[in-house]
C-alpha atoms as a PDB file:
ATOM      1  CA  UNK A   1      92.946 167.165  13.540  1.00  0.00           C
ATOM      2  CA  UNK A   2      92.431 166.244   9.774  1.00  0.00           C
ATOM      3  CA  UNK A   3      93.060 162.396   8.511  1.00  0.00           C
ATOM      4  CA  UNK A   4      96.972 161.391   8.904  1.00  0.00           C
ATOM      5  CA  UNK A   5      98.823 161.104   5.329  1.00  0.00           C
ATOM      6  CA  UNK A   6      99.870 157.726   4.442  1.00  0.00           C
ATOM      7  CA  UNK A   7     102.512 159.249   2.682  1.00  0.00           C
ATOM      8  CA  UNK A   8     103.837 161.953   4.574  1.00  0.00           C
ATOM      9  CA  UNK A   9     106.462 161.007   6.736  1.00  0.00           C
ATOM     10  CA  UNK A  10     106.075 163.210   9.858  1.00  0.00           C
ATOM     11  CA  UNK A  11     109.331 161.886  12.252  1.00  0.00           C
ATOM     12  CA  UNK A  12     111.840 161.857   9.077  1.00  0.00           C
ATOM     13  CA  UNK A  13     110.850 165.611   8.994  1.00  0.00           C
ATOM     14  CA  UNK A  14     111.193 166.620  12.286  1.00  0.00           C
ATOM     15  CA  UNK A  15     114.427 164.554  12.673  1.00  0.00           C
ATOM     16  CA  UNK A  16     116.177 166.313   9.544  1.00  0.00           C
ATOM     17  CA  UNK A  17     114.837 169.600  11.114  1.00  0.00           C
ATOM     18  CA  UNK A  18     116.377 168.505  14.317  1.00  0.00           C
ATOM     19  CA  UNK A  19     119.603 168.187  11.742  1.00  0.00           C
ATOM     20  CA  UNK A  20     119.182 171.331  10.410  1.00  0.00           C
ATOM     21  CA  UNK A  21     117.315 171.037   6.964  1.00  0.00           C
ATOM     22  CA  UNK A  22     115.309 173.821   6.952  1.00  0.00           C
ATOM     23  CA  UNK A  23     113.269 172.182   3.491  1.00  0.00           C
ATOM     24  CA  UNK A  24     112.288 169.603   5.973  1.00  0.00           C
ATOM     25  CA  UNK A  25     110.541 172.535   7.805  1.00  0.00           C
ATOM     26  CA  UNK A  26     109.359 174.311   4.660  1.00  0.00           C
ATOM     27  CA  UNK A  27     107.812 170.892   3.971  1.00  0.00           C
ATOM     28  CA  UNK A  28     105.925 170.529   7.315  1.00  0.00           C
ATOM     29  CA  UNK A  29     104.475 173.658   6.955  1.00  0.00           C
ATOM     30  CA  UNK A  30     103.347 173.702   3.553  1.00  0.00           C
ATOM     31  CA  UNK A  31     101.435 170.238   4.476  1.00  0.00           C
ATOM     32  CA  UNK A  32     100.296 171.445   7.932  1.00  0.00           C
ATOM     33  CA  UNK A  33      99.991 174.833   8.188  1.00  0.00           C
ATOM     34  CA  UNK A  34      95.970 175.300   7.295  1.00  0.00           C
ATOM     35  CA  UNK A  35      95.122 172.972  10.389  1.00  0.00           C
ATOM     36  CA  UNK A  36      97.504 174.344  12.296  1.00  0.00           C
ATOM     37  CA  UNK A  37      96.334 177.829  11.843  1.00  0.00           C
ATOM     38  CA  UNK A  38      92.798 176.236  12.475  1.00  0.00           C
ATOM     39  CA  UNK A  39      93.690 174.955  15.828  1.00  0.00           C
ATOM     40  CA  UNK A  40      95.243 177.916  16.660  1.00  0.00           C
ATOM     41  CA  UNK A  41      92.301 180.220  15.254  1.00  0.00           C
ATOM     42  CA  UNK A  42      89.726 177.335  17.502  1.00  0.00           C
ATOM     43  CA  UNK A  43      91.908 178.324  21.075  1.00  0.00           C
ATOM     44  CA  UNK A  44      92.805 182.248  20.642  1.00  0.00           C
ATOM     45  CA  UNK A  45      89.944 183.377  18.568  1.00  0.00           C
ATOM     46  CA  UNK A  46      91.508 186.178  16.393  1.00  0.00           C
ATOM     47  CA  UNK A  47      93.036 185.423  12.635  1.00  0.00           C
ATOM     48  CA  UNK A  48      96.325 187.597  13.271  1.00  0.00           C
ATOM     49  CA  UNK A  49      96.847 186.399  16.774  1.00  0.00           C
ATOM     50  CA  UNK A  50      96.226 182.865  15.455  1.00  0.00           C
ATOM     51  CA  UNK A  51      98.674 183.480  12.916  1.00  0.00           C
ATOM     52  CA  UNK A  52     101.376 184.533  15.343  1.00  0.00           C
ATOM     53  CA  UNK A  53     100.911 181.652  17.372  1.00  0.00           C
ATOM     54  CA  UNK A  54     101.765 179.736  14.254  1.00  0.00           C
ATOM     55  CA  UNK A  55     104.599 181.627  13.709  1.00  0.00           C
ATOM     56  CA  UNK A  56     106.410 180.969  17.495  1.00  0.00           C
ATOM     57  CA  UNK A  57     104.894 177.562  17.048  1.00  0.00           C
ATOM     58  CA  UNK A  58     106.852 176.700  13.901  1.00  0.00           C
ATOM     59  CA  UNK A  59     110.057 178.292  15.494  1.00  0.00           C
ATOM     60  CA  UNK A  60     109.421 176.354  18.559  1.00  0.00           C
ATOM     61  CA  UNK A  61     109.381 173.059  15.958  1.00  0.00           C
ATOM     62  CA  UNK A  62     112.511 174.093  14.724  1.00  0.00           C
ATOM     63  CA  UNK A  63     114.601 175.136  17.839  1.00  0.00           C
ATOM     64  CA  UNK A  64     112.983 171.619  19.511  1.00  0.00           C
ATOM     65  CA  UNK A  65     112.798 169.222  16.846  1.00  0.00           C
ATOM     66  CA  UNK A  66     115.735 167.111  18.629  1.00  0.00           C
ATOM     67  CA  UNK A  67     113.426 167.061  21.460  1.00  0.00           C
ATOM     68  CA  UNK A  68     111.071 164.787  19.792  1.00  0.00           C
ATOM     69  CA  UNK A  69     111.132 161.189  20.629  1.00  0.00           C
ATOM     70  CA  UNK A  70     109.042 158.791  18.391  1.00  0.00           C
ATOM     71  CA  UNK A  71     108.531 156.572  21.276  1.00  0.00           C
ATOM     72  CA  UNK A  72     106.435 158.510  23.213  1.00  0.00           C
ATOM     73  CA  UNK A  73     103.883 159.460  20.297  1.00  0.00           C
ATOM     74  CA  UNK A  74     103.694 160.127  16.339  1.00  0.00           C
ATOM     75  CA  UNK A  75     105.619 163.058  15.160  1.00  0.00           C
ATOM     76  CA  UNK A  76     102.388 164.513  13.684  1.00  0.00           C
ATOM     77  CA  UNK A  77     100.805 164.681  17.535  1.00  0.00           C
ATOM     78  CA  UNK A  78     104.128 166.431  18.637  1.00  0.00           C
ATOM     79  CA  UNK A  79     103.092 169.101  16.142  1.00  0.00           C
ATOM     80  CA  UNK A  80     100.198 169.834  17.033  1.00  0.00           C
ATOM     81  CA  UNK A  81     100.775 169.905  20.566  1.00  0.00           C
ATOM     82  CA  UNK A  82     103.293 172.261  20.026  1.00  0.00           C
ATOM     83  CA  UNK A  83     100.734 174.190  18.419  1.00  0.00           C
ATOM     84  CA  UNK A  84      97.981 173.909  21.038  1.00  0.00           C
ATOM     85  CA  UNK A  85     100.375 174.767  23.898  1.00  0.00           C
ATOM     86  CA  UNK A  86     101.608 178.133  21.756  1.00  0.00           C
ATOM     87  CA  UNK A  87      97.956 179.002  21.601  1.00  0.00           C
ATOM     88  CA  UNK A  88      97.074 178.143  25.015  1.00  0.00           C
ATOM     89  CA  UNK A  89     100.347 180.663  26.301  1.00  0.00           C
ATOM     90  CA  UNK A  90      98.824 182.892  24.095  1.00  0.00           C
ATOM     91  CA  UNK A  91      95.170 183.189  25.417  1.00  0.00           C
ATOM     92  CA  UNK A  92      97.116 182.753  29.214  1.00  0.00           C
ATOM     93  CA  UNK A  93      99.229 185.859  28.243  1.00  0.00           C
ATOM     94  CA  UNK A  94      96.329 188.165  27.360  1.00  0.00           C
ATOM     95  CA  UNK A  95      94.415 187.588  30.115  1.00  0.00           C
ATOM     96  CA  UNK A  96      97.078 189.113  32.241  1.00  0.00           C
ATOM     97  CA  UNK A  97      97.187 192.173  30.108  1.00  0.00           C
ATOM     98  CA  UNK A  98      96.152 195.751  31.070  1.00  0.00           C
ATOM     99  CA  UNK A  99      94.911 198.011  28.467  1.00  0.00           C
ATOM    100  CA  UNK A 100      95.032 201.800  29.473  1.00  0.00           C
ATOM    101  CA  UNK A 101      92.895 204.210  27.000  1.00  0.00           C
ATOM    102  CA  UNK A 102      94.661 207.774  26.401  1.00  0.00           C
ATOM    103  CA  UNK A 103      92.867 209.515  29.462  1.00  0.00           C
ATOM    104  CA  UNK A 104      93.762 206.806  31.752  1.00  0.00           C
ATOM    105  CA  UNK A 105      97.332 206.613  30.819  1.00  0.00           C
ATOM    106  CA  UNK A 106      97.667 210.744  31.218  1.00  0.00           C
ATOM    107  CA  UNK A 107      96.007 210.341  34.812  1.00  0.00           C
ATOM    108  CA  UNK A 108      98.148 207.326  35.157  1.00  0.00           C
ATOM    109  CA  UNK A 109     101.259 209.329  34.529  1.00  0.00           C
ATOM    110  CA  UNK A 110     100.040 212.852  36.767  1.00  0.00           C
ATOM    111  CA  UNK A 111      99.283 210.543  39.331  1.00  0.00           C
ATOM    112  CA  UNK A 112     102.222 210.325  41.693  1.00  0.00           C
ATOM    113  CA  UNK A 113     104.628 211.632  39.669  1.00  0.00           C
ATOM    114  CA  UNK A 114     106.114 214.183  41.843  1.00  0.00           C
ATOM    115  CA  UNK A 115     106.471 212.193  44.985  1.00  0.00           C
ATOM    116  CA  UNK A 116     109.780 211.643  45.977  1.00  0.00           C
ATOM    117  CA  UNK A 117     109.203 208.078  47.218  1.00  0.00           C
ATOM    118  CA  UNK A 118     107.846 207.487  43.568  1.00  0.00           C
ATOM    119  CA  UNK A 119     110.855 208.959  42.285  1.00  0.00           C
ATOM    120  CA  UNK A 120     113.032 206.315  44.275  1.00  0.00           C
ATOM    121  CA  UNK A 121     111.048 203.873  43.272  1.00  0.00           C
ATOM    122  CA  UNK A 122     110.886 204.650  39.551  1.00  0.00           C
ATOM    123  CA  UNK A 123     114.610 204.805  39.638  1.00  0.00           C
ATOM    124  CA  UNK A 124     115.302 201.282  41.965  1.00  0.00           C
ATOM    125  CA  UNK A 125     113.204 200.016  38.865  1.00  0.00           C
ATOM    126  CA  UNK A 126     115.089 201.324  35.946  1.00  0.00           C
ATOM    127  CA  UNK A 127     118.003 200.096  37.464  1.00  0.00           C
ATOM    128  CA  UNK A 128     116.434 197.253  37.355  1.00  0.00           C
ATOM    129  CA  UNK A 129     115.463 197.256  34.161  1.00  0.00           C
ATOM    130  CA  UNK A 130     119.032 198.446  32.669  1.00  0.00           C
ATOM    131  CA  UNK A 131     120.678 194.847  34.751  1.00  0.00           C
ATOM    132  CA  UNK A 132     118.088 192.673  33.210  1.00  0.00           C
ATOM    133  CA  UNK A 133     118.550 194.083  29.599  1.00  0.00           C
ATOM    134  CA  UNK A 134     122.547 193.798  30.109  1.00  0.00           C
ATOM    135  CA  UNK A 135     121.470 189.802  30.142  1.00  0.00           C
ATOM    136  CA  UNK A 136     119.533 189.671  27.002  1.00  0.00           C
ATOM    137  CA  UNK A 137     121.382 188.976  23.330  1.00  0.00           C
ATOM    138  CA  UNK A 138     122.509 191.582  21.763  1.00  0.00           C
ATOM    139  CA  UNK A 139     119.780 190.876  19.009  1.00  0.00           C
ATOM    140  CA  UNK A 140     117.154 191.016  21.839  1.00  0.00           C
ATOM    141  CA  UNK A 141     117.939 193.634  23.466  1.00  0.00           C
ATOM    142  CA  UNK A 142     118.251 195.562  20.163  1.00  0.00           C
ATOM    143  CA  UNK A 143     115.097 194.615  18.903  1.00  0.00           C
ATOM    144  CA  UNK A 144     113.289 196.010  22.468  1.00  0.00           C
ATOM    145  CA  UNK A 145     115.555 199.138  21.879  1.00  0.00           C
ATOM    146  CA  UNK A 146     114.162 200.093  18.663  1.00  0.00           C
ATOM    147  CA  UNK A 147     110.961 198.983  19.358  1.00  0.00           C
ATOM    148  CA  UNK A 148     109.814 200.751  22.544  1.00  0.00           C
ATOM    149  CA  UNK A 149     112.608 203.418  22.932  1.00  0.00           C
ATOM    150  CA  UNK A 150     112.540 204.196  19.045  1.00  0.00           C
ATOM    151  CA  UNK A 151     109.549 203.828  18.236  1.00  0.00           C
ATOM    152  CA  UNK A 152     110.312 201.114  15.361  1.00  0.00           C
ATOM    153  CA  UNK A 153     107.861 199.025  13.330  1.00  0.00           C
ATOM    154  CA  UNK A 154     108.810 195.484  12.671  1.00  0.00           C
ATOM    155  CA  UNK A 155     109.503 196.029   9.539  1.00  0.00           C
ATOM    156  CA  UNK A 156     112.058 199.075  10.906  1.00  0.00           C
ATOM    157  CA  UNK A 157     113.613 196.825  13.685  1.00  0.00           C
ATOM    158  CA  UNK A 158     114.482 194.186  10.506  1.00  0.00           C
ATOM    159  CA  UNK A 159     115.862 196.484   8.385  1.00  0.00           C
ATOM    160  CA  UNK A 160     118.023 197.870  11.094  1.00  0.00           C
ATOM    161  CA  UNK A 161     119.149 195.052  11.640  1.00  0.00           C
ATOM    162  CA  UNK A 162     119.293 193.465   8.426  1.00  0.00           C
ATOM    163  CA  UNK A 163     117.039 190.093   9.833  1.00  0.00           C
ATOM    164  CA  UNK A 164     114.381 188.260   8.759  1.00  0.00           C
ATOM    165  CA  UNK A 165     110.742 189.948  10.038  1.00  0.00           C
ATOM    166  CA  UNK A 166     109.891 186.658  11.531  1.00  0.00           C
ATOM    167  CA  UNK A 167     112.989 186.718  13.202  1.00  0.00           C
ATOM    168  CA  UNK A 168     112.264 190.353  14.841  1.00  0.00           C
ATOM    169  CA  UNK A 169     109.198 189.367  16.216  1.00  0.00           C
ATOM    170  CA  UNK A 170     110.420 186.202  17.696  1.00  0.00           C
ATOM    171  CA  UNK A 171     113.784 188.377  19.292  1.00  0.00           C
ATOM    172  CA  UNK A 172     110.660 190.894  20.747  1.00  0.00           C
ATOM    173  CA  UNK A 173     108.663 188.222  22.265  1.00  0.00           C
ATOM    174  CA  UNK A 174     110.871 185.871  23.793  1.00  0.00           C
ATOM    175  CA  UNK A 175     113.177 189.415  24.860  1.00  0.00           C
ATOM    176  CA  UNK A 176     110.194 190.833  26.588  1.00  0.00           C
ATOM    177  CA  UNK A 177     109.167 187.092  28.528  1.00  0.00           C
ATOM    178  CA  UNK A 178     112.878 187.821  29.753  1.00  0.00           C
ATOM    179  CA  UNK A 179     112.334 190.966  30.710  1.00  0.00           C
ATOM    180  CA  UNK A 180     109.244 190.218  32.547  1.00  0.00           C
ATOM    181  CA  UNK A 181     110.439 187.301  34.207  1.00  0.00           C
ATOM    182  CA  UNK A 182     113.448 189.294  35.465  1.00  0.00           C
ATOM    183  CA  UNK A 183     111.992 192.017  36.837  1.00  0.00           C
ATOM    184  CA  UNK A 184     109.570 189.929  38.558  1.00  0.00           C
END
């Protein structure tokens, strides 16, 4: 973490974020943001990852900043933990991922396919699936829509519906946590 700024004032930042003053969280991240992205590049190891982790980070800063209480440490820690944590989620989260190539996806898919005890079970899970995106935002649940039934870039799903791309990809992520976590 670089030298602290004698004359930034971290806590009055985060408190008018906490108030809604979006300039307040401009301001943090055009004085932060380079380290940020540097201790974020240090823990997941891959610029555009890195970069995404900065993204939810500075959301999470945002949506939280009312959650920060001087007394417990310097506003300019909080940050960077925030940060840390985002990345550390990150590298947690793609450790649990599978990645199929085309062939193993097509056996994947012939496999069982045609069983009827499959069948049940493929359709027990949509069910499944169809209760646990009924309790996701609209927004949310729009965003997954476009994205994985649709077949929608980012870019589409923001255009569609007439967000911010930042915004999307936030609605995706924390939509598809949900998800998981439901269907678990």
């Amino acid at each position: 973490m670089p030298t602290a700024s004698t004359s930034f004032d971290y806590e009055a930042h985060l408190s008018a974020c906490a108030a809604g003053d979006r300039q307040a969280l401009q301001r943090l991240y055009q004085h932060e943001s380079r380290y940020l992205l540097g201790v974020a590049l240090r823990i997941v190891r891959q610029r555009q990852l890195a970069e995404d982790v900065l993204h939810d980070a500075f959301v999470n800063i945002w949506s939280r900043a009312a959650s920060f209480d001087p007394a417990r440490g310097s506003g300019r820690g909080w940050i960077y933990s925030v940060v840390r944590h985002q990345a550390l989620n990150r590298v947690r989260a793609t450790r649990n991922e599978v990645v199929l190539d085309e062939d193993d996806f097509v056996a994947w898919q012939e496999g069982e396919g045609n069983e009827p005890a499959h069948a049940m079970e493929l359709q027990a899970s949509l069910g499944k699936l169809n209760d646990c995106l009924a309790h996701l935002t609209d927004v949310k649940r729009a965003s997954i829509v476009y994205a994985y039934v649709d077949g929608c870039s980012h870019s589409e799903i923001a255009e569609r519906l007439k967000a911010l791309l930042g915004s999307v990809k936030a609605w995706i992520k924390r939509g598809l946590a949900s998800l998981r976590e439901c269907m678990a």
